[in-house]
PDB file of N, CA and C in Angstrom:
ATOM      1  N   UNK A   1      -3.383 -25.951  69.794  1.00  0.00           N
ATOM      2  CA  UNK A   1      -2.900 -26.723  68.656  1.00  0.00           C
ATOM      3  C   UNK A   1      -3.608 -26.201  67.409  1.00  0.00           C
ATOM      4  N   UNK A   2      -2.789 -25.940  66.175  1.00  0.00           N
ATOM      5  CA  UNK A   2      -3.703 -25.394  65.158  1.00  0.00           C
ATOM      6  C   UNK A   2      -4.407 -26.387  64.577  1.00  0.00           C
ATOM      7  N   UNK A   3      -5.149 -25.931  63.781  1.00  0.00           N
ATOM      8  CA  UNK A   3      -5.989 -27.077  63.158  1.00  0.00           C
ATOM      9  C   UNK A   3      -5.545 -27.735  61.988  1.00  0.00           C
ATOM     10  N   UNK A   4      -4.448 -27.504  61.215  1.00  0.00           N
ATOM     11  CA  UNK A   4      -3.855 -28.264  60.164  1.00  0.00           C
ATOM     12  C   UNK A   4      -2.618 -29.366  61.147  1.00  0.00           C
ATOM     13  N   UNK A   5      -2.766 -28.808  62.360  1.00  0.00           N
ATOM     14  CA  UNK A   5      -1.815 -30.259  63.234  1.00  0.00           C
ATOM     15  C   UNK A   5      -2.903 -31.404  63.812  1.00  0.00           C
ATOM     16  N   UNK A   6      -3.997 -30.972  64.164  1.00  0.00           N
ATOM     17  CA  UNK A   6      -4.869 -31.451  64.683  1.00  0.00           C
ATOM     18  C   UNK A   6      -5.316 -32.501  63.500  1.00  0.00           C
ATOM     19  N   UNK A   7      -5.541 -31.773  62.419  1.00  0.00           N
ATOM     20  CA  UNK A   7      -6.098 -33.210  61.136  1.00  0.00           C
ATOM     21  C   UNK A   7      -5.039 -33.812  60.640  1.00  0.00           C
ATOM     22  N   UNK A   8      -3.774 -33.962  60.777  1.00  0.00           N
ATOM     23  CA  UNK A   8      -3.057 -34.372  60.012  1.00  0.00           C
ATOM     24  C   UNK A   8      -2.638 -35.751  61.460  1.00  0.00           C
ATOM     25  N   UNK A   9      -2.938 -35.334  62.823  1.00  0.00           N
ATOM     26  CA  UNK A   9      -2.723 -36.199  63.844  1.00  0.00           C
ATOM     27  C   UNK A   9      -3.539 -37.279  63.858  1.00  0.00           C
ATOM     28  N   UNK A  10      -5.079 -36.617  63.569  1.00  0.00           N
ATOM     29  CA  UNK A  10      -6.226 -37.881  63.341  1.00  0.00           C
ATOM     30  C   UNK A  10      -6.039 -38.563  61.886  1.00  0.00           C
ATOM     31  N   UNK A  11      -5.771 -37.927  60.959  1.00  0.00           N
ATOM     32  CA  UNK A  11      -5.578 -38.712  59.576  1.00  0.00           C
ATOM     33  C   UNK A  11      -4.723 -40.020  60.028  1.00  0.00           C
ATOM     34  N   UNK A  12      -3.584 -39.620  60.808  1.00  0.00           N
ATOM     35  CA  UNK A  12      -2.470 -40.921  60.485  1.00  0.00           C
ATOM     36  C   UNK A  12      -3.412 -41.870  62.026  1.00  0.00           C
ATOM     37  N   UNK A  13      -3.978 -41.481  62.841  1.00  0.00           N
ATOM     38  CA  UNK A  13      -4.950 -42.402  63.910  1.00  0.00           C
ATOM     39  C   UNK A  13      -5.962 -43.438  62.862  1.00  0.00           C
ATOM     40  N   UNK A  14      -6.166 -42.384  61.913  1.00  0.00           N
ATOM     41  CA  UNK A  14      -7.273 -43.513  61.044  1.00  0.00           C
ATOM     42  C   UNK A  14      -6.785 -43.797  60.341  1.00  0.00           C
ATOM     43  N   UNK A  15      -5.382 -43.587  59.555  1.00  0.00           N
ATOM     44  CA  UNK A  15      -4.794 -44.523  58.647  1.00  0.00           C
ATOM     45  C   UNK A  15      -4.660 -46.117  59.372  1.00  0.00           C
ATOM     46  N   UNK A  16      -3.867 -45.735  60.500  1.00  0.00           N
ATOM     47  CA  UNK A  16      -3.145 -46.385  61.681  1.00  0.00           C
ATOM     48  C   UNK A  16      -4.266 -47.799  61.619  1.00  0.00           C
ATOM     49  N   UNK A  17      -5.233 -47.226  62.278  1.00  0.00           N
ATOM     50  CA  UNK A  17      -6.590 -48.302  62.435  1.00  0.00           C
ATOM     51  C   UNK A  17      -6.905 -48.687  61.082  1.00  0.00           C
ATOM     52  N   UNK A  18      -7.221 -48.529  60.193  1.00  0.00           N
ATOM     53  CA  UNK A  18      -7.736 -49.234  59.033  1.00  0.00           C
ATOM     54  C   UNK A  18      -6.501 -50.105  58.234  1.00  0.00           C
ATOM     55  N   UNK A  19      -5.287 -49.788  58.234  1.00  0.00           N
ATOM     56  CA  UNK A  19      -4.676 -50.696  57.584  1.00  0.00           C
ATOM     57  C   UNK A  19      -3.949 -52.178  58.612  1.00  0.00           C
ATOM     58  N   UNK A  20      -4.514 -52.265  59.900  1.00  0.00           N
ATOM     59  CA  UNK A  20      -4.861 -53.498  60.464  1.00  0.00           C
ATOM     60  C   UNK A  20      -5.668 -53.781  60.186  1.00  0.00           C
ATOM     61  N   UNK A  21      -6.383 -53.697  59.073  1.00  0.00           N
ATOM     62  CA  UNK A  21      -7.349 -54.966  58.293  1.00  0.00           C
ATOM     63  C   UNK A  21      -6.918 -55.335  56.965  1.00  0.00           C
ATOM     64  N   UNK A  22      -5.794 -54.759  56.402  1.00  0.00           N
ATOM     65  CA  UNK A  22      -5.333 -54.821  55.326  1.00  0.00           C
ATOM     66  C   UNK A  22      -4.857 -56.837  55.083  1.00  0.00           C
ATOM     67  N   UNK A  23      -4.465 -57.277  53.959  1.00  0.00           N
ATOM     68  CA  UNK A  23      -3.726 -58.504  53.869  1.00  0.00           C
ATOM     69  C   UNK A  23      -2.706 -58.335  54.210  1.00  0.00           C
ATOM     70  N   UNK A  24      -2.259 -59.500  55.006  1.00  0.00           N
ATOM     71  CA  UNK A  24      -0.739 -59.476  55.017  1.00  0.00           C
ATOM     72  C   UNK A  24       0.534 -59.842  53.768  1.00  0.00           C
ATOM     73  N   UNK A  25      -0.731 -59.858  52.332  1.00  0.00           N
ATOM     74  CA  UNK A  25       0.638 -60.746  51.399  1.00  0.00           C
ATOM     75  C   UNK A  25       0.187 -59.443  50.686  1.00  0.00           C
ATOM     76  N   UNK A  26      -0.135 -58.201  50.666  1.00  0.00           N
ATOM     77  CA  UNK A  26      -0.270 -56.779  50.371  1.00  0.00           C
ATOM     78  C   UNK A  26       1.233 -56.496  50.086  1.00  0.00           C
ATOM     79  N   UNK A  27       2.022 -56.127  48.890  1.00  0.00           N
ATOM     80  CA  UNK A  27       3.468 -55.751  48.693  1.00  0.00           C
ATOM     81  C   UNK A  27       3.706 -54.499  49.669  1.00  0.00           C
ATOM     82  N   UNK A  28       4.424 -54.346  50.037  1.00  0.00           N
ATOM     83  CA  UNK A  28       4.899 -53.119  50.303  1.00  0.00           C
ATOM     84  C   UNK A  28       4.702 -51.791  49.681  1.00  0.00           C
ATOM     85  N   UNK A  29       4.626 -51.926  48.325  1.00  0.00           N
ATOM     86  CA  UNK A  29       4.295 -50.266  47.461  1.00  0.00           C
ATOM     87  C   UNK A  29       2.891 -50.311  47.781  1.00  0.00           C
ATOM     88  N   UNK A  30       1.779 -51.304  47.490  1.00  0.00           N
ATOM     89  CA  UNK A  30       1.062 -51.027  47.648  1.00  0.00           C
ATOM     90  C   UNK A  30       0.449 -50.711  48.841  1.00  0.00           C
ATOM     91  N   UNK A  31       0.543 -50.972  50.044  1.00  0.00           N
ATOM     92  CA  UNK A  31       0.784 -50.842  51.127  1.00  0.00           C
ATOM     93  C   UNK A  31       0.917 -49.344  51.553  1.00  0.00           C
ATOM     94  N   UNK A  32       1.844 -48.841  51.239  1.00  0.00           N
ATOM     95  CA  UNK A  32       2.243 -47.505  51.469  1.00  0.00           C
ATOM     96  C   UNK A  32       1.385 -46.375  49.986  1.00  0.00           C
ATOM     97  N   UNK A  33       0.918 -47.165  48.966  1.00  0.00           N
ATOM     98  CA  UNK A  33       0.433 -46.053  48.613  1.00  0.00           C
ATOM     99  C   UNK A  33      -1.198 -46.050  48.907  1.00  0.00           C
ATOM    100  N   UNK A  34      -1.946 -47.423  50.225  1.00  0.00           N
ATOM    101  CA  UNK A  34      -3.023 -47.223  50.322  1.00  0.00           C
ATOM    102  C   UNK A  34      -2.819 -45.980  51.769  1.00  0.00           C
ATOM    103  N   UNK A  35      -1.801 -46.373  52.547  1.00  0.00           N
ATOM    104  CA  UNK A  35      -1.572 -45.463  53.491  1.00  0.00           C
ATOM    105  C   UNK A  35      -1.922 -43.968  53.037  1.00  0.00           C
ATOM    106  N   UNK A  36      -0.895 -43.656  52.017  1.00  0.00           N
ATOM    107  CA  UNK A  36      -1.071 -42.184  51.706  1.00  0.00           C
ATOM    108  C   UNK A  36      -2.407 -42.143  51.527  1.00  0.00           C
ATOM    109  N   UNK A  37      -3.288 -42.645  50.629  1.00  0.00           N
ATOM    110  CA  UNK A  37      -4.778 -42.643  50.427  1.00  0.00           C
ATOM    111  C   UNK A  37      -5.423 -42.314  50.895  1.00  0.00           C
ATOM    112  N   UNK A  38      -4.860 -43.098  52.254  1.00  0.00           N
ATOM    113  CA  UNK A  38      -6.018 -42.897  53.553  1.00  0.00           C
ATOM    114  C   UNK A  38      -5.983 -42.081  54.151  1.00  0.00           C
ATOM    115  N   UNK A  39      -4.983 -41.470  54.243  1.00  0.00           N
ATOM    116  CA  UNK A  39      -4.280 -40.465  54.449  1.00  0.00           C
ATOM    117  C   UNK A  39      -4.744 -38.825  54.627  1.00  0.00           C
ATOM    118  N   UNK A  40      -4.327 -38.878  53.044  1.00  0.00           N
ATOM    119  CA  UNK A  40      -4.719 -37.744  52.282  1.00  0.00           C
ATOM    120  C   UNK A  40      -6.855 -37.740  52.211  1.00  0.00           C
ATOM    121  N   UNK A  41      -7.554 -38.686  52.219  1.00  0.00           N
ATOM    122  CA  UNK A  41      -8.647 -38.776  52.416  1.00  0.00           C
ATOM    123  C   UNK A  41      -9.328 -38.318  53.804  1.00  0.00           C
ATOM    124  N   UNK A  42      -8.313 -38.753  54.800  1.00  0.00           N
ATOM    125  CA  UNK A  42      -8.900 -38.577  55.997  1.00  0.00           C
ATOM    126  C   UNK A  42      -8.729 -36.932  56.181  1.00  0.00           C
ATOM    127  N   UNK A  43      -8.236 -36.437  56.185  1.00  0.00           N
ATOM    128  CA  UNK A  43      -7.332 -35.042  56.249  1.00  0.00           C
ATOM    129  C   UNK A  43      -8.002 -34.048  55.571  1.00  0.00           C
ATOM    130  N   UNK A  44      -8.251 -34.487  54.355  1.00  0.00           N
ATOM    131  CA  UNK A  44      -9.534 -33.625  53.846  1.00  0.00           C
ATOM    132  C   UNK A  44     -10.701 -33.455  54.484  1.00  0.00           C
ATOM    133  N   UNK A  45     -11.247 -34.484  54.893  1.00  0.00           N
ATOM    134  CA  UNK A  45     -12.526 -35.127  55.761  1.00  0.00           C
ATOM    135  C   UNK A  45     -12.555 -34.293  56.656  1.00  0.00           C
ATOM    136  N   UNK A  46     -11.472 -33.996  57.678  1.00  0.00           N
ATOM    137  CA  UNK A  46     -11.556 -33.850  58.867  1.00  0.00           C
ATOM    138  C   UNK A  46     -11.181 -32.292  58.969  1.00  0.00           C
ATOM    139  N   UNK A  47     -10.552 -31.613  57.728  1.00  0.00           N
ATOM    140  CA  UNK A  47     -10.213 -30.283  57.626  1.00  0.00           C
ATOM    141  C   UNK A  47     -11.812 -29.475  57.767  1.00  0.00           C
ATOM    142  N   UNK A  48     -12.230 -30.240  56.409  1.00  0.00           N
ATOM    143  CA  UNK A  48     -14.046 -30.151  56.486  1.00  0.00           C
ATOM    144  C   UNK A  48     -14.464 -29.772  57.351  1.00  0.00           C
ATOM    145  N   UNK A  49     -14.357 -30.858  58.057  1.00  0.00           N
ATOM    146  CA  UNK A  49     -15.240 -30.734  59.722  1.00  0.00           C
ATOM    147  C   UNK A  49     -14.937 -29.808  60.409  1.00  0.00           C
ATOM    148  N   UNK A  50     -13.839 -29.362  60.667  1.00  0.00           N
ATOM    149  CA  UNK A  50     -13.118 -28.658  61.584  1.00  0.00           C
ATOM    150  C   UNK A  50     -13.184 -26.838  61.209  1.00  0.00           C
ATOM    151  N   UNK A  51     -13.369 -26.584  59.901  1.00  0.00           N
ATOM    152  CA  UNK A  51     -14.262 -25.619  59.754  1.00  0.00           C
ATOM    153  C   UNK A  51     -15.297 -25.301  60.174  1.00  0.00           C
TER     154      UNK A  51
END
């Protein structure tokens, strides 16, 4: 598996897990643009590492 599939698989595992702590009266946009966030944060993180 290359490694830009490999971080982009764990990014959405830790999006996945952290936004079950989110509110539930959270709108929808916002919602989806903390996703990307977390997202795009984790992915960097883990590209890092994976070097």
């Amino acid at each position: 598996m290359e490694k830009e599939q490999v971080a982009h698989d764990l990014a959405l595992i830790v999006v996945e897990n952290l936004l079950e702590d989110v509110d539930e009266n959270m709108g929808i946009r916002q919602y989806s643009k903390e996703a990307v966030d977390i997202y795009k944060k984790a992915k960097e993180t883990i590209m890092k590492e994976l070097d």
